[in-house]
PDB file of N, CA and C in Angstrom:
ATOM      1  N   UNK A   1       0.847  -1.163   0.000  1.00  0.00           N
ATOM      2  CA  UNK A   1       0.000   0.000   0.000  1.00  0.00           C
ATOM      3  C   UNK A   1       0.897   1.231   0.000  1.00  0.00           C
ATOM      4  N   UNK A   2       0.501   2.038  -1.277  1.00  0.00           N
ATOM      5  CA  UNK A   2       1.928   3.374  -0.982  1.00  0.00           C
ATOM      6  C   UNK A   2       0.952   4.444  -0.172  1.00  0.00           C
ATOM      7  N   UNK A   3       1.845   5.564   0.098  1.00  0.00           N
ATOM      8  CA  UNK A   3       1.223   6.460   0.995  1.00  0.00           C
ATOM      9  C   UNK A   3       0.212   7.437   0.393  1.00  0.00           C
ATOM     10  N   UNK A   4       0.004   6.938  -1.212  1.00  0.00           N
ATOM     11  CA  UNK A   4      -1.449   7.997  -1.412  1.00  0.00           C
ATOM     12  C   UNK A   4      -2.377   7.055  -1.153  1.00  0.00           C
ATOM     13  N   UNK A   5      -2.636   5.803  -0.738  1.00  0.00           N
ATOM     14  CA  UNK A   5      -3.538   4.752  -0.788  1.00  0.00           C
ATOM     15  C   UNK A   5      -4.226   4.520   0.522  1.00  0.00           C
ATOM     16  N   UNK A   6      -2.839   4.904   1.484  1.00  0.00           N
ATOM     17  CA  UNK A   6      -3.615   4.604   3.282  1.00  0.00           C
ATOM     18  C   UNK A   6      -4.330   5.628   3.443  1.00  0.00           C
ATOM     19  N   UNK A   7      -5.328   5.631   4.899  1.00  0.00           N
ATOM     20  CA  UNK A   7      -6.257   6.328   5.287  1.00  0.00           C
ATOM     21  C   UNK A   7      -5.765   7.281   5.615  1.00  0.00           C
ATOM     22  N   UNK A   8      -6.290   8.765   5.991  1.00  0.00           N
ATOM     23  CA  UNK A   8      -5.608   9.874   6.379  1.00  0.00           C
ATOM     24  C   UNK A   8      -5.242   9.147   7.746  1.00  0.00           C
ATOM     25  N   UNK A   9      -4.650   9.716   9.196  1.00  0.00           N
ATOM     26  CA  UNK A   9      -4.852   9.771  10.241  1.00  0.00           C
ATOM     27  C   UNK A   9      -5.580  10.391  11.073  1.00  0.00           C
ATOM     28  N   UNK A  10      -5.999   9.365  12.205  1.00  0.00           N
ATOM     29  CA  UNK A  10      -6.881   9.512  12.691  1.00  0.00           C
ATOM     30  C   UNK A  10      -6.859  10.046  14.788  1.00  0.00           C
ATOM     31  N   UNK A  11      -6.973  11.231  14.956  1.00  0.00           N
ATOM     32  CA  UNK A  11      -6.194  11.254  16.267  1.00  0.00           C
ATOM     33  C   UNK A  11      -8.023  11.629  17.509  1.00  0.00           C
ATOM     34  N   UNK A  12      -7.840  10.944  18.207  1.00  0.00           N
ATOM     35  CA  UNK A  12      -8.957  12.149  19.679  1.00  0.00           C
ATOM     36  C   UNK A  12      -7.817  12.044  20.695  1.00  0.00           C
ATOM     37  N   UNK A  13      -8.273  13.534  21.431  1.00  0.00           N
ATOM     38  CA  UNK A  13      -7.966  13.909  22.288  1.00  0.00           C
ATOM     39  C   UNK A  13      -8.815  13.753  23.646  1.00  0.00           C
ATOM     40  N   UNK A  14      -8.302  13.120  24.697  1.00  0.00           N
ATOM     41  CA  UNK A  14      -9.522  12.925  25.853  1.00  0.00           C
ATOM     42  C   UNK A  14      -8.337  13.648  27.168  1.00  0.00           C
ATOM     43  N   UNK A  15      -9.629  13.737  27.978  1.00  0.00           N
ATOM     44  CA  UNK A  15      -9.104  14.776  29.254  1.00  0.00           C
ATOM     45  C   UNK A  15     -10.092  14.003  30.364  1.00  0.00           C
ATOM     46  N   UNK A  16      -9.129  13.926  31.189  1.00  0.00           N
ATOM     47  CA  UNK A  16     -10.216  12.453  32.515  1.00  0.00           C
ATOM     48  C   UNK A  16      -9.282  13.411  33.775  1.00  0.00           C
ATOM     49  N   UNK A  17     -10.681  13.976  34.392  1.00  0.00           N
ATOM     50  CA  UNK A  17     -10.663  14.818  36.044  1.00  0.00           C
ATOM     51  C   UNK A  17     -11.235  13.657  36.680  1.00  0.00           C
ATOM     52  N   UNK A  18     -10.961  12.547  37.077  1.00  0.00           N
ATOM     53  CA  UNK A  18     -11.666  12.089  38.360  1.00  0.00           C
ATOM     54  C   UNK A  18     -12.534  12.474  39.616  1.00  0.00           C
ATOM     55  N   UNK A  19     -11.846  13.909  39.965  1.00  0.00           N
ATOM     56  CA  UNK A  19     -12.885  14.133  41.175  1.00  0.00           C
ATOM     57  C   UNK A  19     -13.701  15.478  40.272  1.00  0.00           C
ATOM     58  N   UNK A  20     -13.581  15.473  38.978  1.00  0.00           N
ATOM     59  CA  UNK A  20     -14.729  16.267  38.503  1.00  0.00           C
ATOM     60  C   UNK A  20     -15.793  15.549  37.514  1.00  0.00           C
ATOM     61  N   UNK A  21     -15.071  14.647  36.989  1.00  0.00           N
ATOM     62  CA  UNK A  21     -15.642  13.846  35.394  1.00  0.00           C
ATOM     63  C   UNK A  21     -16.503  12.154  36.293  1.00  0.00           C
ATOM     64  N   UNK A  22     -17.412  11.809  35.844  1.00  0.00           N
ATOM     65  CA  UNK A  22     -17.778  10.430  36.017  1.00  0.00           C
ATOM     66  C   UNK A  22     -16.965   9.736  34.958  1.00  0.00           C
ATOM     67  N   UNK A  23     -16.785  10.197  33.974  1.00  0.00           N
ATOM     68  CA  UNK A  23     -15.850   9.478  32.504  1.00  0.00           C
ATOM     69  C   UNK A  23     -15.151  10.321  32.038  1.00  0.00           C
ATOM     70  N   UNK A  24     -14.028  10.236  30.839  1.00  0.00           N
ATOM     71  CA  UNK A  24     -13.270  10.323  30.531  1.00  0.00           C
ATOM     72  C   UNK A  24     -14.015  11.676  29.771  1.00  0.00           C
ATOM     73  N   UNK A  25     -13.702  12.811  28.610  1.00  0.00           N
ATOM     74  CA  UNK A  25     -14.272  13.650  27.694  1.00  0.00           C
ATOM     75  C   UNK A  25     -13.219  13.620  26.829  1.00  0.00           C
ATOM     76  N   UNK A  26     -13.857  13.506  25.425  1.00  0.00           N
ATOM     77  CA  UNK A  26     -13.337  13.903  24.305  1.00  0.00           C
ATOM     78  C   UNK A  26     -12.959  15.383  24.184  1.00  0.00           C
ATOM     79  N   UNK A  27     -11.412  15.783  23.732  1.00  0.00           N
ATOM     80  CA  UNK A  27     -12.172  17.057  23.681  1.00  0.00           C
ATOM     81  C   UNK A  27     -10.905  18.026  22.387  1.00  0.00           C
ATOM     82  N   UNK A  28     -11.065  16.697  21.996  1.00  0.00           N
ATOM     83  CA  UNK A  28     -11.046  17.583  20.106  1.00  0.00           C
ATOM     84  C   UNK A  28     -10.650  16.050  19.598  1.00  0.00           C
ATOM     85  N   UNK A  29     -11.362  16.270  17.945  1.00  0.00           N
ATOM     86  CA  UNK A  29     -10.184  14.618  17.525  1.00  0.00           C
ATOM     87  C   UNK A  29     -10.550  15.303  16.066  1.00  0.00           C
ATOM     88  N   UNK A  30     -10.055  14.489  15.150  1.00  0.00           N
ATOM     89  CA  UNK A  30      -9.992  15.500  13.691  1.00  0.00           C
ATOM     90  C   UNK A  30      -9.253  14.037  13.106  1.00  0.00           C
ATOM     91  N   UNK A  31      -8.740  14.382  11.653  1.00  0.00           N
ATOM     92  CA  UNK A  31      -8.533  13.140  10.738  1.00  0.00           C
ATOM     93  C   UNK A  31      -7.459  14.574   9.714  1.00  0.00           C
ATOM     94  N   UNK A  32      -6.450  13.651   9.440  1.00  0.00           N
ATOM     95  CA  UNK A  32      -5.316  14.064   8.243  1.00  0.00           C
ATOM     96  C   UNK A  32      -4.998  15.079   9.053  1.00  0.00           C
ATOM     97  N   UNK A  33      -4.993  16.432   8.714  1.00  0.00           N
ATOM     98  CA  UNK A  33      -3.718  17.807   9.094  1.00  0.00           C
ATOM     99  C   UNK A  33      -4.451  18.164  10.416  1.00  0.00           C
ATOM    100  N   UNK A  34      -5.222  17.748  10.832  1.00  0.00           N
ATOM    101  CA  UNK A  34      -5.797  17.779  12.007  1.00  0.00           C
ATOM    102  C   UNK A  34      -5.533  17.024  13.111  1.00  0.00           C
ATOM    103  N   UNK A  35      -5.275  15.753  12.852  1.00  0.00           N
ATOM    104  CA  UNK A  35      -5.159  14.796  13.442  1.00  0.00           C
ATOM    105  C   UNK A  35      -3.209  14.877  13.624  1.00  0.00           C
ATOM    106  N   UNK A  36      -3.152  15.134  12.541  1.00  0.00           N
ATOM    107  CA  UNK A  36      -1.197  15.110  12.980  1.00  0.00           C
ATOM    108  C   UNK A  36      -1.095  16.353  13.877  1.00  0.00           C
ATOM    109  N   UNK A  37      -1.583  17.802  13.805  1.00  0.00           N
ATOM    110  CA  UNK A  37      -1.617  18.192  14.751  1.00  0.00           C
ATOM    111  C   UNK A  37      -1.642  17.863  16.519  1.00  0.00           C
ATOM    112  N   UNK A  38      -2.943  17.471  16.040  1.00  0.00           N
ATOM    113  CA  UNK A  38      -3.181  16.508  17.714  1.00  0.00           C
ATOM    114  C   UNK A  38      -1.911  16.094  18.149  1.00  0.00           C
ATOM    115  N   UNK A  39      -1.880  14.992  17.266  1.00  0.00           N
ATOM    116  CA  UNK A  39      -0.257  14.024  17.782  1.00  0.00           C
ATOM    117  C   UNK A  39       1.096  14.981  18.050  1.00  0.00           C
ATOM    118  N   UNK A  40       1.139  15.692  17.012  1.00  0.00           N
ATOM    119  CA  UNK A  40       2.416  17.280  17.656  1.00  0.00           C
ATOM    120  C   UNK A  40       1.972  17.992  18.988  1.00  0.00           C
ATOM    121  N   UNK A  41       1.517  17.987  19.215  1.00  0.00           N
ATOM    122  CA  UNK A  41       0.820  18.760  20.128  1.00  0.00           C
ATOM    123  C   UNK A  41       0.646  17.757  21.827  1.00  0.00           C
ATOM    124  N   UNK A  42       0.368  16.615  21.867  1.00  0.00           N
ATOM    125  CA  UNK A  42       0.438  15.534  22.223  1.00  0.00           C
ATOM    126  C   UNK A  42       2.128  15.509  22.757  1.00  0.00           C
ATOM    127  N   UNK A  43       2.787  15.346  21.484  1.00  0.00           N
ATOM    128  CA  UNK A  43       4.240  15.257  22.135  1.00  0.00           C
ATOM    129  C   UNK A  43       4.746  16.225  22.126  1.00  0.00           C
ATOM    130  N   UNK A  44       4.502  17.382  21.841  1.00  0.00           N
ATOM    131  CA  UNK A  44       5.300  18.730  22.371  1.00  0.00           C
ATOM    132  C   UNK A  44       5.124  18.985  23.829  1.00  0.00           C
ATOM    133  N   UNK A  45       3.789  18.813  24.386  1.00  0.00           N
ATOM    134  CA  UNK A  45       3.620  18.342  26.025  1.00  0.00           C
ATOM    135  C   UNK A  45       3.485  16.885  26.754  1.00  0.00           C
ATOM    136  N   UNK A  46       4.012  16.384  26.550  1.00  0.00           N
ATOM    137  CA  UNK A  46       4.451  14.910  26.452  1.00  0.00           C
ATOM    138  C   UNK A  46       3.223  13.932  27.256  1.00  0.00           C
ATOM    139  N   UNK A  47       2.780  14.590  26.029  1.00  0.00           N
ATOM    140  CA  UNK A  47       1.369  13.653  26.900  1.00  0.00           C
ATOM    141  C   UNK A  47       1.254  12.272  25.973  1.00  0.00           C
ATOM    142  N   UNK A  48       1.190  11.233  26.631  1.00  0.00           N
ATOM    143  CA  UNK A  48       1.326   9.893  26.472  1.00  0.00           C
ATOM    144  C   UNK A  48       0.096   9.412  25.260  1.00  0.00           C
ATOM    145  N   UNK A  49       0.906   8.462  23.840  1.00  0.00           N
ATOM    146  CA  UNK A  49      -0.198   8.553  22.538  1.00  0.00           C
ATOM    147  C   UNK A  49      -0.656   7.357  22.557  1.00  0.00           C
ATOM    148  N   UNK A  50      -1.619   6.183  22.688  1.00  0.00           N
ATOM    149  CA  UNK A  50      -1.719   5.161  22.387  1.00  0.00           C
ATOM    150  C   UNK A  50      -2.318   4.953  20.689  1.00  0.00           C
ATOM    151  N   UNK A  51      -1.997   3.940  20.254  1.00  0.00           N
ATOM    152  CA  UNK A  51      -2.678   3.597  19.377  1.00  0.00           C
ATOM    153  C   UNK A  51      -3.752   2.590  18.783  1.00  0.00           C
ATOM    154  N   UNK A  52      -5.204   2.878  18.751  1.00  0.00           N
ATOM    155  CA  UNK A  52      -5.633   1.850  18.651  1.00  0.00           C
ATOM    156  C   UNK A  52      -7.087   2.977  17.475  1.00  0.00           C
ATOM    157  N   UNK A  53      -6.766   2.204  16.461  1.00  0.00           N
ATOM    158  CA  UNK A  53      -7.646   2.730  15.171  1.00  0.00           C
ATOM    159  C   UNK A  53      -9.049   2.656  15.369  1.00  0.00           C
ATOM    160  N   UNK A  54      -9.714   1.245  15.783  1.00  0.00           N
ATOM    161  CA  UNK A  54     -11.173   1.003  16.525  1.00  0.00           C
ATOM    162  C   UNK A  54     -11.503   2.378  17.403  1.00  0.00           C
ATOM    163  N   UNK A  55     -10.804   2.334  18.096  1.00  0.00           N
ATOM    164  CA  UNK A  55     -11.687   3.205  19.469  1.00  0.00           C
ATOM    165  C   UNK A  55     -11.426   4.305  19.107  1.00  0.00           C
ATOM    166  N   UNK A  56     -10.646   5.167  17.859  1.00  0.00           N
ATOM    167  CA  UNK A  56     -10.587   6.387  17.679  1.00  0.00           C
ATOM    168  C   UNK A  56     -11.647   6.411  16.568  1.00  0.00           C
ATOM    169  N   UNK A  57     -11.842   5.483  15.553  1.00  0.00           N
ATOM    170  CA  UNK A  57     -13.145   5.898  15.109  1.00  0.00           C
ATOM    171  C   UNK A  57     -14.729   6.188  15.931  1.00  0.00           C
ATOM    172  N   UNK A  58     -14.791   5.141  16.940  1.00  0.00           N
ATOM    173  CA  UNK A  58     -15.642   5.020  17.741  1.00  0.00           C
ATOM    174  C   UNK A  58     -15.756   6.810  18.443  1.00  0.00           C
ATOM    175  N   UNK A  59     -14.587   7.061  19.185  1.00  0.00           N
ATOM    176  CA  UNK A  59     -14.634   8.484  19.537  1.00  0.00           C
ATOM    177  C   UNK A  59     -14.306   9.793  18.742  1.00  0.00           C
ATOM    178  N   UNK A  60     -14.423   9.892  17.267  1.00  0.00           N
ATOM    179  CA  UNK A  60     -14.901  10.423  16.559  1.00  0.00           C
ATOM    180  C   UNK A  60     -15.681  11.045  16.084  1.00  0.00           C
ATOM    181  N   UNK A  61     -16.761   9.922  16.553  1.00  0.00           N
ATOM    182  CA  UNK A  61     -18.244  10.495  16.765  1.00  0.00           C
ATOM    183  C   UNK A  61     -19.002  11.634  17.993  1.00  0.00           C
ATOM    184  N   UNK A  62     -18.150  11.455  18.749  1.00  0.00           N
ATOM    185  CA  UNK A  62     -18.798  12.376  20.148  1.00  0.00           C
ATOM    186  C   UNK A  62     -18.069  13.423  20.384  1.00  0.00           C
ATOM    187  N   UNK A  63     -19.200  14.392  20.262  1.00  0.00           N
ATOM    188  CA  UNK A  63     -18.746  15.949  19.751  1.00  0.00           C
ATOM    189  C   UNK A  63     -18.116  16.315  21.219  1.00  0.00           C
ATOM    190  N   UNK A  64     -16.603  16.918  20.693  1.00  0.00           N
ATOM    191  CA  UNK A  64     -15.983  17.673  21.908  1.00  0.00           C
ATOM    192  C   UNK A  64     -16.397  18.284  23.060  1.00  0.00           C
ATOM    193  N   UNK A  65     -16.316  17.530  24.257  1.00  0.00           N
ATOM    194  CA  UNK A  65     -16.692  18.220  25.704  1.00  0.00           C
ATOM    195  C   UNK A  65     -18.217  17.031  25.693  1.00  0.00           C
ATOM    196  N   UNK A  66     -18.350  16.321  25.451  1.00  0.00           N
ATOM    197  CA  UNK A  66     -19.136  15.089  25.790  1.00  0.00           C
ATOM    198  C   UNK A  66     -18.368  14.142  26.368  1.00  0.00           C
ATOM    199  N   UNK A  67     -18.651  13.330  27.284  1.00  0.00           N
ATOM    200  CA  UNK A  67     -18.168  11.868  27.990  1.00  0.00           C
ATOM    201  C   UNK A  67     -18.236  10.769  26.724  1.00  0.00           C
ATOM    202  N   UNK A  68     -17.035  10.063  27.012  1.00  0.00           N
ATOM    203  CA  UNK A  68     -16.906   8.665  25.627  1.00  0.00           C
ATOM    204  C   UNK A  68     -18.345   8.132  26.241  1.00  0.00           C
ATOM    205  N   UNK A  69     -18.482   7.471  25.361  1.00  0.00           N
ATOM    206  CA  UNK A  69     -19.784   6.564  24.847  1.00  0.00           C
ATOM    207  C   UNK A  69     -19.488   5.594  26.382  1.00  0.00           C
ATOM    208  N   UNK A  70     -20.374   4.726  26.883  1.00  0.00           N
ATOM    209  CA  UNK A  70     -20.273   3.668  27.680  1.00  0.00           C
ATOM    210  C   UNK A  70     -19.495   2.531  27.077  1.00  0.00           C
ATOM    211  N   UNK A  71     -19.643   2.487  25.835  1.00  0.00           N
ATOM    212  CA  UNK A  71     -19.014   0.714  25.012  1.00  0.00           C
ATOM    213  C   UNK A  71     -17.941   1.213  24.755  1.00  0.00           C
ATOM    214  N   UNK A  72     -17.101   2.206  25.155  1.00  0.00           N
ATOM    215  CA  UNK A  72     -15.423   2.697  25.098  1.00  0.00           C
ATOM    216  C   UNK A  72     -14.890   2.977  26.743  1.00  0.00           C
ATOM    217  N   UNK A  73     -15.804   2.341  27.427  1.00  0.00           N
ATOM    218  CA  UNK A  73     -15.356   2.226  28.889  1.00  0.00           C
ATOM    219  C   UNK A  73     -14.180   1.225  29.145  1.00  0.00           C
ATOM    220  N   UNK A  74     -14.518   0.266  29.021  1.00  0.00           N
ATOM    221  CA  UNK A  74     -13.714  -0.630  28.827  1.00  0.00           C
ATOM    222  C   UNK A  74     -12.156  -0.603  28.245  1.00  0.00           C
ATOM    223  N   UNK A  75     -12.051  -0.061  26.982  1.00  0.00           N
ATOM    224  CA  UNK A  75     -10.638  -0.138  26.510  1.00  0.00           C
ATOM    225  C   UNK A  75     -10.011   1.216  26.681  1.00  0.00           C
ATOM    226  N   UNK A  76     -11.241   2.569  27.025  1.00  0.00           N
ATOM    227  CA  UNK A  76     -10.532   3.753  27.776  1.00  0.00           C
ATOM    228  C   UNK A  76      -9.632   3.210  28.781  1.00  0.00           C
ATOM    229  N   UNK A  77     -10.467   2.318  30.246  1.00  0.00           N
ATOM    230  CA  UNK A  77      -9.716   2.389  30.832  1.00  0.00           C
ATOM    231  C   UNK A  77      -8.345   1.398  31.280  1.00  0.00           C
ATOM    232  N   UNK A  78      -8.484   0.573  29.954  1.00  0.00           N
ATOM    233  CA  UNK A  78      -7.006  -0.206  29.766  1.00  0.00           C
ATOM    234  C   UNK A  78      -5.791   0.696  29.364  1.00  0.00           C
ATOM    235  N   UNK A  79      -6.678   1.572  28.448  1.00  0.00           N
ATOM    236  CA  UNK A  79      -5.525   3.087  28.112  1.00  0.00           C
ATOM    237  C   UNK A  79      -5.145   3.448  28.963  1.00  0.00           C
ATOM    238  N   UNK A  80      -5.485   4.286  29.925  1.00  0.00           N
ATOM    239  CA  UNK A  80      -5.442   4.907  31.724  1.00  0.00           C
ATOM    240  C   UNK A  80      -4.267   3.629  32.408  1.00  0.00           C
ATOM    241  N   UNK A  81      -4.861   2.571  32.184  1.00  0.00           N
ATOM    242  CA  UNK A  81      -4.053   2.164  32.929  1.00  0.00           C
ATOM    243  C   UNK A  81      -2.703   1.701  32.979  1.00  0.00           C
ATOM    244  N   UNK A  82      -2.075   1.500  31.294  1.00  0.00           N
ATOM    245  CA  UNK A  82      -1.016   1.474  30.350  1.00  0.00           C
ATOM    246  C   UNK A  82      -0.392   2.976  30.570  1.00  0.00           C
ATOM    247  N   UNK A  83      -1.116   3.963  30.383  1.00  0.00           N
ATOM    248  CA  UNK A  83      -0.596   5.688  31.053  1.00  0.00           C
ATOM    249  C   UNK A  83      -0.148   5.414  31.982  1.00  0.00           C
ATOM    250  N   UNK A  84      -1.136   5.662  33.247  1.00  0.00           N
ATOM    251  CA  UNK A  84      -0.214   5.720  34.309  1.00  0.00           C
ATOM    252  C   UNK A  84       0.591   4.731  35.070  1.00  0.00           C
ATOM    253  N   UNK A  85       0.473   3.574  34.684  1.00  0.00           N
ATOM    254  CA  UNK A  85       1.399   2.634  34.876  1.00  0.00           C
ATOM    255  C   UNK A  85       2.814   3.235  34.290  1.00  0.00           C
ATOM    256  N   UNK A  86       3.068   3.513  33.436  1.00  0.00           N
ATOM    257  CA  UNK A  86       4.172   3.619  32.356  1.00  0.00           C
ATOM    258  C   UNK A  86       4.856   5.178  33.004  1.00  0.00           C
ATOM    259  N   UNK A  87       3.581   5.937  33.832  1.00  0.00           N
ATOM    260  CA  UNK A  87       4.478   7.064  33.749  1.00  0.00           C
ATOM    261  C   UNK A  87       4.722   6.869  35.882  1.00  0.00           C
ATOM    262  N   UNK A  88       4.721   5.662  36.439  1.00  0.00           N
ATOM    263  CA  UNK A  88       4.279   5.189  37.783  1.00  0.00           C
ATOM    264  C   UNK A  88       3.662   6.271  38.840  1.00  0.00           C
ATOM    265  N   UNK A  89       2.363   6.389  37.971  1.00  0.00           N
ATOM    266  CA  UNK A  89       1.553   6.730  38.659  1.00  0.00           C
ATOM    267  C   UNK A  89       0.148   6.494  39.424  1.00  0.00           C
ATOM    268  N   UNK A  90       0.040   4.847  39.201  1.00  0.00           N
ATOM    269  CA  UNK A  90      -1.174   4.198  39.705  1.00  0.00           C
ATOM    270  C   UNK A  90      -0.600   4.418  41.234  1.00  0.00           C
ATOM    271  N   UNK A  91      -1.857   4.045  41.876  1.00  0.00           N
ATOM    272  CA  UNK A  91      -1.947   4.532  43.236  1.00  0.00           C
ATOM    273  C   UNK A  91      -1.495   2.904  44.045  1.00  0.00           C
ATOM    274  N   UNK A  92      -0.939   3.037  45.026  1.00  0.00           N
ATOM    275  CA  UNK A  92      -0.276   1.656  45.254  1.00  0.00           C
ATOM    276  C   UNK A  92      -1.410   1.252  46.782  1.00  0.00           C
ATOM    277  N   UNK A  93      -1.779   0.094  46.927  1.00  0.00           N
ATOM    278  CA  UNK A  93      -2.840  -0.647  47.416  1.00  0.00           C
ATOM    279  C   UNK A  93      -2.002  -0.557  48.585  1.00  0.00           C
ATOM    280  N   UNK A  94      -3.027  -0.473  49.931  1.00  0.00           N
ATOM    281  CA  UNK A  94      -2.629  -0.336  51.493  1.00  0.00           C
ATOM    282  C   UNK A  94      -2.205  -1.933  51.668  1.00  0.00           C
ATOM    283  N   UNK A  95      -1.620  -1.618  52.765  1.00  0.00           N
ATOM    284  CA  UNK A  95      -1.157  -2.724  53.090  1.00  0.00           C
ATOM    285  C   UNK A  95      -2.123  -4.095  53.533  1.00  0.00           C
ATOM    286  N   UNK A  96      -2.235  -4.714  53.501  1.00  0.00           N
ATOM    287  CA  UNK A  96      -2.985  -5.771  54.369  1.00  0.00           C
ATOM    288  C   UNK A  96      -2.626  -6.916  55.095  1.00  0.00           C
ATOM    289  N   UNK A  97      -3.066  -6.327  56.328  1.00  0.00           N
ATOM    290  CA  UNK A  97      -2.466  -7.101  57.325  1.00  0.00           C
ATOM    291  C   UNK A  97      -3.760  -8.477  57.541  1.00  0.00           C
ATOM    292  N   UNK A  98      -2.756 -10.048  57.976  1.00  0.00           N
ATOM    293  CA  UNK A  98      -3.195 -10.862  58.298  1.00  0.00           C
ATOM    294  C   UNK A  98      -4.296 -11.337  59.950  1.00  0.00           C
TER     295      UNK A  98
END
């Protein structure tokens, strides 16, 4: 496949407040000079890119400053957890005593 043949690219942007958000919010995503933006922009503040083509079409659809869909709960928060794992920031479990 040469490079006039593949799909443009495809980028969303999500923003997750926990003690403000119940879910995650979209809050821009775009396709071709839009979408490479995103991704510059992304790593000019080194904010962490996953890639997965499914769930960015899926959040495509939901207009900026809306919560992802419920059926992107799931692999949102495998994303989240690949993030802050990677950047060690999951929260570490109390101790438990016997």
């Amino acid at each position: 496949m040469s490079a006039s043949d593949r799909p443009p690219p495809v980028a969303v942007a999500l923003e997750y407040e926990p003690a403000q958000d119940g879910a995650p919010r979209v809050v821009a995503h775009g396709r071709g000079p839009i979408a490479e933006r995103i991704l510059e922009l992304a790593k000019q503040h080194g904010i962490p890119v996953r890639e997965n083509a499914d769930l960015a079409e899926i959040l495509t659809k939901v207009t900026p400053g809306e919560h992802i869909p419920v059926a992107a709960f799931a692999v949102v928060a495998e994303i989240l957890f690949y993030i802050l794992k990677a950047e060690g920031r999951l929260p570490t479990r109390p101790e438990q005593h016997p």
